[in-house]
PDB file of N, CA and C in Angstrom:
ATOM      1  N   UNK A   1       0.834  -1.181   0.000  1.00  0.00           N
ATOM      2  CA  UNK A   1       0.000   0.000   0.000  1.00  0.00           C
ATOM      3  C   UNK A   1       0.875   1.239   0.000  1.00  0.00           C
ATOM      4  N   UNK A   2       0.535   2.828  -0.623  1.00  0.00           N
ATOM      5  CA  UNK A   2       1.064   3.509  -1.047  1.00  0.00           C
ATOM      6  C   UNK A   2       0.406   4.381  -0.061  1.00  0.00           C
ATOM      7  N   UNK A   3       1.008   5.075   0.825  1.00  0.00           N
ATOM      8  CA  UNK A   3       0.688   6.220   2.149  1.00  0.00           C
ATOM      9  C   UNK A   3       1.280   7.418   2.003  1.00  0.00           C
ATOM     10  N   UNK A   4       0.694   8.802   1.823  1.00  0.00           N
ATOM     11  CA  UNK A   4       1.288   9.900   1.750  1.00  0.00           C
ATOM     12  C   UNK A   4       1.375  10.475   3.348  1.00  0.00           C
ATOM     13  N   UNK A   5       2.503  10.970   3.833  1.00  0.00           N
ATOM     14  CA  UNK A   5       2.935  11.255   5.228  1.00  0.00           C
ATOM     15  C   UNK A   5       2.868  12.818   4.474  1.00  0.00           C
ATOM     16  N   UNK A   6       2.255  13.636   5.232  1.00  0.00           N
ATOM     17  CA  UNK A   6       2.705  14.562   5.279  1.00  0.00           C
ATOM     18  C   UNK A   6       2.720  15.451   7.229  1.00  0.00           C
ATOM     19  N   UNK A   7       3.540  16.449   7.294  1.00  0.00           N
ATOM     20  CA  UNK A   7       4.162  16.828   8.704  1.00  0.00           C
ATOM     21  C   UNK A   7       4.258  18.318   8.705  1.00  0.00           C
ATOM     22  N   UNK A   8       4.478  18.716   9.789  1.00  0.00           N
ATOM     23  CA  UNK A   8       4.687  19.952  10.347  1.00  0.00           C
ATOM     24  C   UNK A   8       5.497  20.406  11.422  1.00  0.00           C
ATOM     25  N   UNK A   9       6.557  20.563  11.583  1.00  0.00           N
ATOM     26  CA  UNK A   9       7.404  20.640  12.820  1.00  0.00           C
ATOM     27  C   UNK A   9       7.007  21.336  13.694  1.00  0.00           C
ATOM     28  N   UNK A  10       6.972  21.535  15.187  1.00  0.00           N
ATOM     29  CA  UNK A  10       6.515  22.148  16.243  1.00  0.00           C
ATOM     30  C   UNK A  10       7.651  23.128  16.173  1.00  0.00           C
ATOM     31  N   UNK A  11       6.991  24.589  16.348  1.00  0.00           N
ATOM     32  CA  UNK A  11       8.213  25.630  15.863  1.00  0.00           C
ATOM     33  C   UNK A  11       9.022  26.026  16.887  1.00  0.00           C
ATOM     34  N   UNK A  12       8.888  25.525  18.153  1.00  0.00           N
ATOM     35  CA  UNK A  12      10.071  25.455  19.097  1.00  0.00           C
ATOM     36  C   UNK A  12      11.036  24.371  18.634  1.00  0.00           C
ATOM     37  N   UNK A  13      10.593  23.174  18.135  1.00  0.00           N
ATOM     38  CA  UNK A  13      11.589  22.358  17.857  1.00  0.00           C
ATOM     39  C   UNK A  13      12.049  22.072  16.094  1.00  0.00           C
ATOM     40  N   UNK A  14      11.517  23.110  15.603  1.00  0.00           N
ATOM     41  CA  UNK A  14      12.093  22.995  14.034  1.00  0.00           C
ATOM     42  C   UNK A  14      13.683  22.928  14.083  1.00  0.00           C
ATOM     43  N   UNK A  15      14.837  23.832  14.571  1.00  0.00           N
ATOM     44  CA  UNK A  15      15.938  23.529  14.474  1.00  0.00           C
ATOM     45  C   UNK A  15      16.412  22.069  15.416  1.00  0.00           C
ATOM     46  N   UNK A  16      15.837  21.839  16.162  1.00  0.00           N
ATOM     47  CA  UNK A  16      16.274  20.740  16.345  1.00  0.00           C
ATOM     48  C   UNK A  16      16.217  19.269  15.627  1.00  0.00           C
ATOM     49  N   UNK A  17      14.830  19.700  15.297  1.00  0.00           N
ATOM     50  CA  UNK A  17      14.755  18.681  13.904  1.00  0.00           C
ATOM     51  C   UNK A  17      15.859  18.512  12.674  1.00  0.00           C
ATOM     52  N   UNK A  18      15.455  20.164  12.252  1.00  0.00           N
ATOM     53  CA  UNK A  18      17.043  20.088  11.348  1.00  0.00           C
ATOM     54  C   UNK A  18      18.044  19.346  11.625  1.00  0.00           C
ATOM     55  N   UNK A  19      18.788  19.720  12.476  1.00  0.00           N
ATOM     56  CA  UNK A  19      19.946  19.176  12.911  1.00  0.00           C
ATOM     57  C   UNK A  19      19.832  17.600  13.317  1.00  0.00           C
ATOM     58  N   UNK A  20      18.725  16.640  13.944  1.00  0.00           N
ATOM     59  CA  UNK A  20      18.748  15.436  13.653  1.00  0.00           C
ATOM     60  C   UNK A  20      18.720  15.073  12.241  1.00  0.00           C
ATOM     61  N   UNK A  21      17.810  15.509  11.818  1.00  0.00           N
ATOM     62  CA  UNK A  21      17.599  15.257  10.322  1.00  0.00           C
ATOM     63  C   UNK A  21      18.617  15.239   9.178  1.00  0.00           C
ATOM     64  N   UNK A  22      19.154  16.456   9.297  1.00  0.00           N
ATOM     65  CA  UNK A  22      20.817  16.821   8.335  1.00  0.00           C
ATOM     66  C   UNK A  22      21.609  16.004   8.760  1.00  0.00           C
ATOM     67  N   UNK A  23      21.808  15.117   9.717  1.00  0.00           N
ATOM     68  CA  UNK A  23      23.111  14.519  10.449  1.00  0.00           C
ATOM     69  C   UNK A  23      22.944  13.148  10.120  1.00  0.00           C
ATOM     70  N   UNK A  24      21.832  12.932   9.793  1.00  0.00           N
ATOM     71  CA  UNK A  24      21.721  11.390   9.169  1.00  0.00           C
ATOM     72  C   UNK A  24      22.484  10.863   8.211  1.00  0.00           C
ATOM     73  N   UNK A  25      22.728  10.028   8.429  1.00  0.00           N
ATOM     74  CA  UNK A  25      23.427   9.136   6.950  1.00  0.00           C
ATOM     75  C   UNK A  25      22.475   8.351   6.378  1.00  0.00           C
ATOM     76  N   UNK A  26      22.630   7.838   5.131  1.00  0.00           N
ATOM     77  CA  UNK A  26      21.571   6.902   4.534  1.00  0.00           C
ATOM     78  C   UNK A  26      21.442   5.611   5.277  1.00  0.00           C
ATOM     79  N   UNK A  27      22.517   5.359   6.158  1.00  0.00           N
ATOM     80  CA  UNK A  27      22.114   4.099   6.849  1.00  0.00           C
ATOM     81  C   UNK A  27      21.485   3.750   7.820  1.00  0.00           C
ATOM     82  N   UNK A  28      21.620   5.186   8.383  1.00  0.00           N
ATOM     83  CA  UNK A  28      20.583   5.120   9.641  1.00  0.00           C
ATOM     84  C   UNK A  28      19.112   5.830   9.314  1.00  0.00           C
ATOM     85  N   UNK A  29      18.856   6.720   7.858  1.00  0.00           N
ATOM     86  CA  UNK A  29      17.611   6.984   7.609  1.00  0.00           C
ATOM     87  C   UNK A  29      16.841   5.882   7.263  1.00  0.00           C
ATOM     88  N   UNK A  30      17.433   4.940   6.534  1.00  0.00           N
ATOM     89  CA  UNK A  30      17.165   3.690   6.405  1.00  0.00           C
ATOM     90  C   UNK A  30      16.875   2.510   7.775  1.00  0.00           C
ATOM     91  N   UNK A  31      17.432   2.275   8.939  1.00  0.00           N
ATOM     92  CA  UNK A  31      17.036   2.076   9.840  1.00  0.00           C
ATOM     93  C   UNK A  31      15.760   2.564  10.632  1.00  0.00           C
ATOM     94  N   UNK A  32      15.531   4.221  10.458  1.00  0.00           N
ATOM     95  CA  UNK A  32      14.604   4.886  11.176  1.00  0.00           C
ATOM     96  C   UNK A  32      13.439   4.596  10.269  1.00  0.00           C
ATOM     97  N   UNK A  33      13.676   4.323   9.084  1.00  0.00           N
ATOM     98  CA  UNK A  33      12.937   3.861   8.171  1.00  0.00           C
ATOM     99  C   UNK A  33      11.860   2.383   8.691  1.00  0.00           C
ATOM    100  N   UNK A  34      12.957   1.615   9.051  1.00  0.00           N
ATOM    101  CA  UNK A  34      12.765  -0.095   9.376  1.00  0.00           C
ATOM    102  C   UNK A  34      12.397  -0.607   8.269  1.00  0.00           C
ATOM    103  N   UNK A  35      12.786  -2.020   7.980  1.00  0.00           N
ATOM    104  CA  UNK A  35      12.440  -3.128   7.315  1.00  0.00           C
ATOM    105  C   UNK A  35      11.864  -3.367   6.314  1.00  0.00           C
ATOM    106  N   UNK A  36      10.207  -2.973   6.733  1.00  0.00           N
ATOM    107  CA  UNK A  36       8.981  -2.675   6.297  1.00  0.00           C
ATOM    108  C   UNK A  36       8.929  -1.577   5.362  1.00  0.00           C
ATOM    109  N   UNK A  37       9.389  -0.915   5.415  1.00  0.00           N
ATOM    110  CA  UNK A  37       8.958   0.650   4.653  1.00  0.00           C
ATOM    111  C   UNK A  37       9.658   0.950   3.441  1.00  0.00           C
ATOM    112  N   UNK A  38       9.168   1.076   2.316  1.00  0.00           N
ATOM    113  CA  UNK A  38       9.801   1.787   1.239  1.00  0.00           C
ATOM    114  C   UNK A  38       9.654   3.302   0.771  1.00  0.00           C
ATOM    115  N   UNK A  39      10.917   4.098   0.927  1.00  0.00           N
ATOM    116  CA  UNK A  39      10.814   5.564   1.238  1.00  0.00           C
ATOM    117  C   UNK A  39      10.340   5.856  -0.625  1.00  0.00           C
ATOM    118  N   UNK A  40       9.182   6.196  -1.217  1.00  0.00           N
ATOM    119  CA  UNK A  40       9.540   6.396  -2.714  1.00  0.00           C
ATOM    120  C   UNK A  40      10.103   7.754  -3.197  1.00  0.00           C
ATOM    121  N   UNK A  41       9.691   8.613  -1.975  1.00  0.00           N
ATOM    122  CA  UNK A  41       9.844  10.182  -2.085  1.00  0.00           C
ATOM    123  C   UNK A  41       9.328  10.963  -1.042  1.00  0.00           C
ATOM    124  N   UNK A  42      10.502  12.051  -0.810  1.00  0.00           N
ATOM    125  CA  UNK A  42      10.441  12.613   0.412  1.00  0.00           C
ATOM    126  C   UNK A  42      10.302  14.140  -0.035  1.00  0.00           C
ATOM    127  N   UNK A  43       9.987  15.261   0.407  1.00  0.00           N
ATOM    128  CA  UNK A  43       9.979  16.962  -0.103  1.00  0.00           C
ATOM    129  C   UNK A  43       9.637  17.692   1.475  1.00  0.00           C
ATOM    130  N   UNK A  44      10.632  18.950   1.536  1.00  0.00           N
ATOM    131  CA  UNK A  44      10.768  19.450   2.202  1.00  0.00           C
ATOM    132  C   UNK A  44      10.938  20.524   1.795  1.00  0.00           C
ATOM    133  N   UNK A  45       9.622  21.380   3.057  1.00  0.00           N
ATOM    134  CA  UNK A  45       9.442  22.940   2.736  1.00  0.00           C
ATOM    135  C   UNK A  45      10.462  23.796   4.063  1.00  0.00           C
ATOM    136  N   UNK A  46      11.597  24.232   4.009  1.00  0.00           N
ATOM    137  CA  UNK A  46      11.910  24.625   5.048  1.00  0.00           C
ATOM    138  C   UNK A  46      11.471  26.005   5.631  1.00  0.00           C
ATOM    139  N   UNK A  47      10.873  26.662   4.740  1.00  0.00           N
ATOM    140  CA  UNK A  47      10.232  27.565   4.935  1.00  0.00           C
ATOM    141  C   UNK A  47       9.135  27.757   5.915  1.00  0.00           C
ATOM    142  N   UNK A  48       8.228  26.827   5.643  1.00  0.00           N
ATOM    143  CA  UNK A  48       7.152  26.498   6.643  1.00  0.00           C
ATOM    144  C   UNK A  48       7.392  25.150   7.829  1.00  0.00           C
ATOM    145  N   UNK A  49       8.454  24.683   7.596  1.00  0.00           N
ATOM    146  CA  UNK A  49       9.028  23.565   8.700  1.00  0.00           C
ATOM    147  C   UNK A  49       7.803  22.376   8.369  1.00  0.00           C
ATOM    148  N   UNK A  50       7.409  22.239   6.990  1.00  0.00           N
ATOM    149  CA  UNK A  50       7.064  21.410   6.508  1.00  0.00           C
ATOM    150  C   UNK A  50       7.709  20.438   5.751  1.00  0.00           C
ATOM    151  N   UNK A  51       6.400  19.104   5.315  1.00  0.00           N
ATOM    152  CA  UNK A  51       6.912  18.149   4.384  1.00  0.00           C
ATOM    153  C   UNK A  51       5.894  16.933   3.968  1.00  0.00           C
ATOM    154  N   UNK A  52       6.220  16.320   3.170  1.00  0.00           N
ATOM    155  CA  UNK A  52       5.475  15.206   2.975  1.00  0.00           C
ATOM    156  C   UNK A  52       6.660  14.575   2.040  1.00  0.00           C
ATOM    157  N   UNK A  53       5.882  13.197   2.357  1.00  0.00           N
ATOM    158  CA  UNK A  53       6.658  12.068   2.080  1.00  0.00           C
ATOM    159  C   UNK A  53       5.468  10.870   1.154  1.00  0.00           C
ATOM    160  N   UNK A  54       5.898   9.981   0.203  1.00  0.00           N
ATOM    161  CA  UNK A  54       5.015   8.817   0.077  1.00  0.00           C
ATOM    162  C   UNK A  54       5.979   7.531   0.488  1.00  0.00           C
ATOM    163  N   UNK A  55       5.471   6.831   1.022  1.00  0.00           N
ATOM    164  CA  UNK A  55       6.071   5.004   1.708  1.00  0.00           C
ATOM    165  C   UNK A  55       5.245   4.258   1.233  1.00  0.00           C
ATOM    166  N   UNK A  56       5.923   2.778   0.616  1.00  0.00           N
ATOM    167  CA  UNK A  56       5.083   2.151   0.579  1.00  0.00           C
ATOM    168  C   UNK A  56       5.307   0.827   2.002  1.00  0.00           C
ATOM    169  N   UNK A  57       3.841   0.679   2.384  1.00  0.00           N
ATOM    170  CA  UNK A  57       4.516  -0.198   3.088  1.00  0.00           C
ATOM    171  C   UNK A  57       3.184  -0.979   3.210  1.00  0.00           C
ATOM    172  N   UNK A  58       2.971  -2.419   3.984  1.00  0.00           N
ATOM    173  CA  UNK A  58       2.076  -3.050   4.316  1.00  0.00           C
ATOM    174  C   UNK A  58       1.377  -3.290   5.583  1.00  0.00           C
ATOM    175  N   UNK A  59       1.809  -2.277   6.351  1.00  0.00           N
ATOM    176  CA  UNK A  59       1.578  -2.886   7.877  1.00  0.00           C
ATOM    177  C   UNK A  59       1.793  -1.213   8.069  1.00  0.00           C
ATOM    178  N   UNK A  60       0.646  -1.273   9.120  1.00  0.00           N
ATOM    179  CA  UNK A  60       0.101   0.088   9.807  1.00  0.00           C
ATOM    180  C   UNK A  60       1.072  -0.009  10.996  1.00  0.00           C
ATOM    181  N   UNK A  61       1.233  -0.956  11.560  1.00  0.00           N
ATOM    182  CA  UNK A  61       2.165  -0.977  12.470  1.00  0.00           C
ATOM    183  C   UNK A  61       3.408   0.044  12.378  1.00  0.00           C
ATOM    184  N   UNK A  62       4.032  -0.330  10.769  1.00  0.00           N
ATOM    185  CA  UNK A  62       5.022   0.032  10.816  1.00  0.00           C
ATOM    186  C   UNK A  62       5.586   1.572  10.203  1.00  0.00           C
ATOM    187  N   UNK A  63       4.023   2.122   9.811  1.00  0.00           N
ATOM    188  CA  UNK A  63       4.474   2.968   9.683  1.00  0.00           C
ATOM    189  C   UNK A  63       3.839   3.517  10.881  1.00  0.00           C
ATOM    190  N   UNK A  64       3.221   3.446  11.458  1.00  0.00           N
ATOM    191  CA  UNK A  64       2.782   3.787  12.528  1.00  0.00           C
ATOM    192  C   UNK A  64       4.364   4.341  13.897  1.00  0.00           C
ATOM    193  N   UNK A  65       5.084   2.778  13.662  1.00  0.00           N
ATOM    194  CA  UNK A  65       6.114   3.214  14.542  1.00  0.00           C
ATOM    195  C   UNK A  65       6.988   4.109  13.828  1.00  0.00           C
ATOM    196  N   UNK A  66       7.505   4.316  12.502  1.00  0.00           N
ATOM    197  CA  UNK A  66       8.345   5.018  11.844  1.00  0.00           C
ATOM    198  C   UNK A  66       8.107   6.737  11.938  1.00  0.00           C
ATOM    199  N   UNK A  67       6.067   7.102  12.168  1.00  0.00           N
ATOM    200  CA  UNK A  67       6.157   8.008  12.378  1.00  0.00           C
ATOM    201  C   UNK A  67       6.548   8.362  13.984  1.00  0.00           C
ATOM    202  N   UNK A  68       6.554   7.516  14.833  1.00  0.00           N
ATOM    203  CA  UNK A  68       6.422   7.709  16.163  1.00  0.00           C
ATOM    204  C   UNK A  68       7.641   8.506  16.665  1.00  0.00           C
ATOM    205  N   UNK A  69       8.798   7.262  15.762  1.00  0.00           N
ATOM    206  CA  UNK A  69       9.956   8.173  15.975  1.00  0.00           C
ATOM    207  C   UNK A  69      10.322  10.166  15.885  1.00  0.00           C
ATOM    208  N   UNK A  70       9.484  10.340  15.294  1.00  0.00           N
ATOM    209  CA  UNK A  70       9.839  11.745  15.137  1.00  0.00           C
ATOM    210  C   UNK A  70       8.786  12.660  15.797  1.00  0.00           C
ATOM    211  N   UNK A  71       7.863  11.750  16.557  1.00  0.00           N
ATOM    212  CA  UNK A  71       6.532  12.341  17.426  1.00  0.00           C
ATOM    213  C   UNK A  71       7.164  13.846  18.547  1.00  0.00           C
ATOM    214  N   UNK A  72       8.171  13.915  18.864  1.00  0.00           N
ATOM    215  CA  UNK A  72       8.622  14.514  19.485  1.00  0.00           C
ATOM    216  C   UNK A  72       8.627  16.531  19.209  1.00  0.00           C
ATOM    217  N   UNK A  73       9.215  16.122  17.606  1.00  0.00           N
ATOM    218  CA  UNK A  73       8.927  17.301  16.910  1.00  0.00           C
ATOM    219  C   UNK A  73       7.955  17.539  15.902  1.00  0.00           C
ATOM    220  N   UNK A  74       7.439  16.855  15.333  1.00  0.00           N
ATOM    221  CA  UNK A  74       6.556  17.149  14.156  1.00  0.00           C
ATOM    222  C   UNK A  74       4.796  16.475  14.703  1.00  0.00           C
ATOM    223  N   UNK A  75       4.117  17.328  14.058  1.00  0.00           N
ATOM    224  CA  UNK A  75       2.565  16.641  14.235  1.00  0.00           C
ATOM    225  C   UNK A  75       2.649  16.522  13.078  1.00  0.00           C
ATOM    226  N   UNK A  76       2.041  14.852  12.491  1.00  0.00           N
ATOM    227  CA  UNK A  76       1.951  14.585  11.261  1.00  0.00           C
ATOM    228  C   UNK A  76       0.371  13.664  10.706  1.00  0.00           C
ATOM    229  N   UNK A  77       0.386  13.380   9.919  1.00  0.00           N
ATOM    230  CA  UNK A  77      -0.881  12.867   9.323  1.00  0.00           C
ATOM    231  C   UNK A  77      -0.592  11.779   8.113  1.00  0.00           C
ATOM    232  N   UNK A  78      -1.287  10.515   8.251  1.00  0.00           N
ATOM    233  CA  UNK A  78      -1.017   9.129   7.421  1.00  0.00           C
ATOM    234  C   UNK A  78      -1.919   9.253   6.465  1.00  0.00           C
ATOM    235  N   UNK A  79      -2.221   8.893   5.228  1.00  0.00           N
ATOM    236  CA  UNK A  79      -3.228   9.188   4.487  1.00  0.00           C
ATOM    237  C   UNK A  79      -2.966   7.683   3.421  1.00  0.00           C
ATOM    238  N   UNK A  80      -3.503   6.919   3.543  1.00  0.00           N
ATOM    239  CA  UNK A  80      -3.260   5.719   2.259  1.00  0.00           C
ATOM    240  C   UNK A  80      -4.129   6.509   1.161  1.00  0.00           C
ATOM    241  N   UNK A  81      -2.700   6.149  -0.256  1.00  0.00           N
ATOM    242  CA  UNK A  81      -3.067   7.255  -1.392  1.00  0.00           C
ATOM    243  C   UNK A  81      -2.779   5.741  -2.268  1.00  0.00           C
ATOM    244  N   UNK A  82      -3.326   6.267  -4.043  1.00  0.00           N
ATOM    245  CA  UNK A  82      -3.433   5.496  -4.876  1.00  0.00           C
ATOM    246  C   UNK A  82      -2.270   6.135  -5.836  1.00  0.00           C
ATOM    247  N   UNK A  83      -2.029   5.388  -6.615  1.00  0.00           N
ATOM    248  CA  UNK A  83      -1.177   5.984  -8.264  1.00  0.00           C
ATOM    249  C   UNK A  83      -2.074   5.656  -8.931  1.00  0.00           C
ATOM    250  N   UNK A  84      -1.883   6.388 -10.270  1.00  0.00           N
ATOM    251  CA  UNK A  84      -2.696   7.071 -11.766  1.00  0.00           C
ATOM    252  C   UNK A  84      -3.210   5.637 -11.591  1.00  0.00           C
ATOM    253  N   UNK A  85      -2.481   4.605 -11.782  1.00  0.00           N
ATOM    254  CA  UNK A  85      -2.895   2.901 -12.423  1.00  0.00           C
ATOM    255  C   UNK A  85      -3.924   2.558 -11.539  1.00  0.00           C
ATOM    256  N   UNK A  86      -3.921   2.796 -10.334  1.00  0.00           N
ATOM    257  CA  UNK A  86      -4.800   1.930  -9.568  1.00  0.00           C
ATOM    258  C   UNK A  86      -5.768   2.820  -8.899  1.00  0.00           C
ATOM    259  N   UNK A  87      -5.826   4.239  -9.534  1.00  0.00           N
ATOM    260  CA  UNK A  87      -7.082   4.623  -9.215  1.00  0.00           C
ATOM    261  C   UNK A  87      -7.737   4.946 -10.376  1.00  0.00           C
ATOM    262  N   UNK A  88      -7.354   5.129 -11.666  1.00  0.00           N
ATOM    263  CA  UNK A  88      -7.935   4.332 -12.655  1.00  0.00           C
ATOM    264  C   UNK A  88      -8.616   3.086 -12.633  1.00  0.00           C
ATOM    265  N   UNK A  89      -8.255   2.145 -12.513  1.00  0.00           N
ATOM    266  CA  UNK A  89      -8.606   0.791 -12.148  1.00  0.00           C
ATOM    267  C   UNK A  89      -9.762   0.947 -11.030  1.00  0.00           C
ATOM    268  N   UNK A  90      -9.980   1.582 -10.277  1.00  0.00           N
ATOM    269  CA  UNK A  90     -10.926   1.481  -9.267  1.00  0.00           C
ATOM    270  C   UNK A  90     -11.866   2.409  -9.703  1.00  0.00           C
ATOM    271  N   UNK A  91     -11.506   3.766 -10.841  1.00  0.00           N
ATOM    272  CA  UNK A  91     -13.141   4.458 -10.951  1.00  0.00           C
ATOM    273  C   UNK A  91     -13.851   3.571 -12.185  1.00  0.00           C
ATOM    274  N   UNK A  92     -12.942   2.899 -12.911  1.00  0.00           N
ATOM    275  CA  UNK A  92     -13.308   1.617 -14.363  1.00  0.00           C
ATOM    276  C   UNK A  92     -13.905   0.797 -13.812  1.00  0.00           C
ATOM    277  N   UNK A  93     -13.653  -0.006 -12.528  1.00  0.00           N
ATOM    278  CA  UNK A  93     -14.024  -0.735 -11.711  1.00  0.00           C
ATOM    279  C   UNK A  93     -15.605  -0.250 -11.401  1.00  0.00           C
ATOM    280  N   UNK A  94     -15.813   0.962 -10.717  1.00  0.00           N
ATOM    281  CA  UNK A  94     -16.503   1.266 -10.459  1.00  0.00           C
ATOM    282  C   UNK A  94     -18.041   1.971 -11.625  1.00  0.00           C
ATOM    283  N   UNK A  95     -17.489   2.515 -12.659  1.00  0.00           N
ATOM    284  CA  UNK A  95     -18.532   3.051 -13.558  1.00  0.00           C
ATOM    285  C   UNK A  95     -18.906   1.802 -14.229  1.00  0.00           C
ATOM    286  N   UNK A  96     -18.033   0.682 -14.357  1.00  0.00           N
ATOM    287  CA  UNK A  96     -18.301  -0.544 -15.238  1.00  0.00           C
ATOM    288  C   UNK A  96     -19.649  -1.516 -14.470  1.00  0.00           C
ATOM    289  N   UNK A  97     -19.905  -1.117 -13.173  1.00  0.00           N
ATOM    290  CA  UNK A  97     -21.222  -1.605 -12.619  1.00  0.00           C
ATOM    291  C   UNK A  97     -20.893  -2.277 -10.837  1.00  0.00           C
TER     292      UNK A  97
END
């Protein structure tokens, strides 16, 4: 399943975010990531100490815990989203009866 994350940093803790965030290496974004999760694309507004992200992953669990990790600074929001193919497929699905 395909989940759009999008976030908002708490503006006392936006630079602190930064600075976890910038200091990462791919191996440990990948860890904070876990197992489960495929990052497809990430965008960041630093302007507004925003962002959104899409993951694909199968288990609520896990993104559940992936956002948890960053619960500290950001209030964020999970949204399971479709691509062109498969929401095509579901309004064809749907007008076809």
């Amino acid at each position: 399943m395909l989940f759009m994350v999008k976030w908002e940093l708490y503006p006392d803790k936006k630079m602190d975010a930064f600075a976890a965030f910038g200091q990462m290496t791919a191996e440990e974004d990948a860890a904070d990531l876990g197992p489960d999760i495929t990052l497809v694309g990430r965008w960041h507004d630093f302007a507004s100490g925003s962002g959104a992200a899409i993951i694909e992953c199968d288990s609520a669990e896990a993104v559940s815990s992936w956002v948890y990790n960053w619960s500290e600074v950001i209030s964020s929001t999970v949204t399971p989203v479709l691509d062109d193919e498969s929401a095509r497929a579901v309004i064809k699905a749907k007008l076809a009866g």
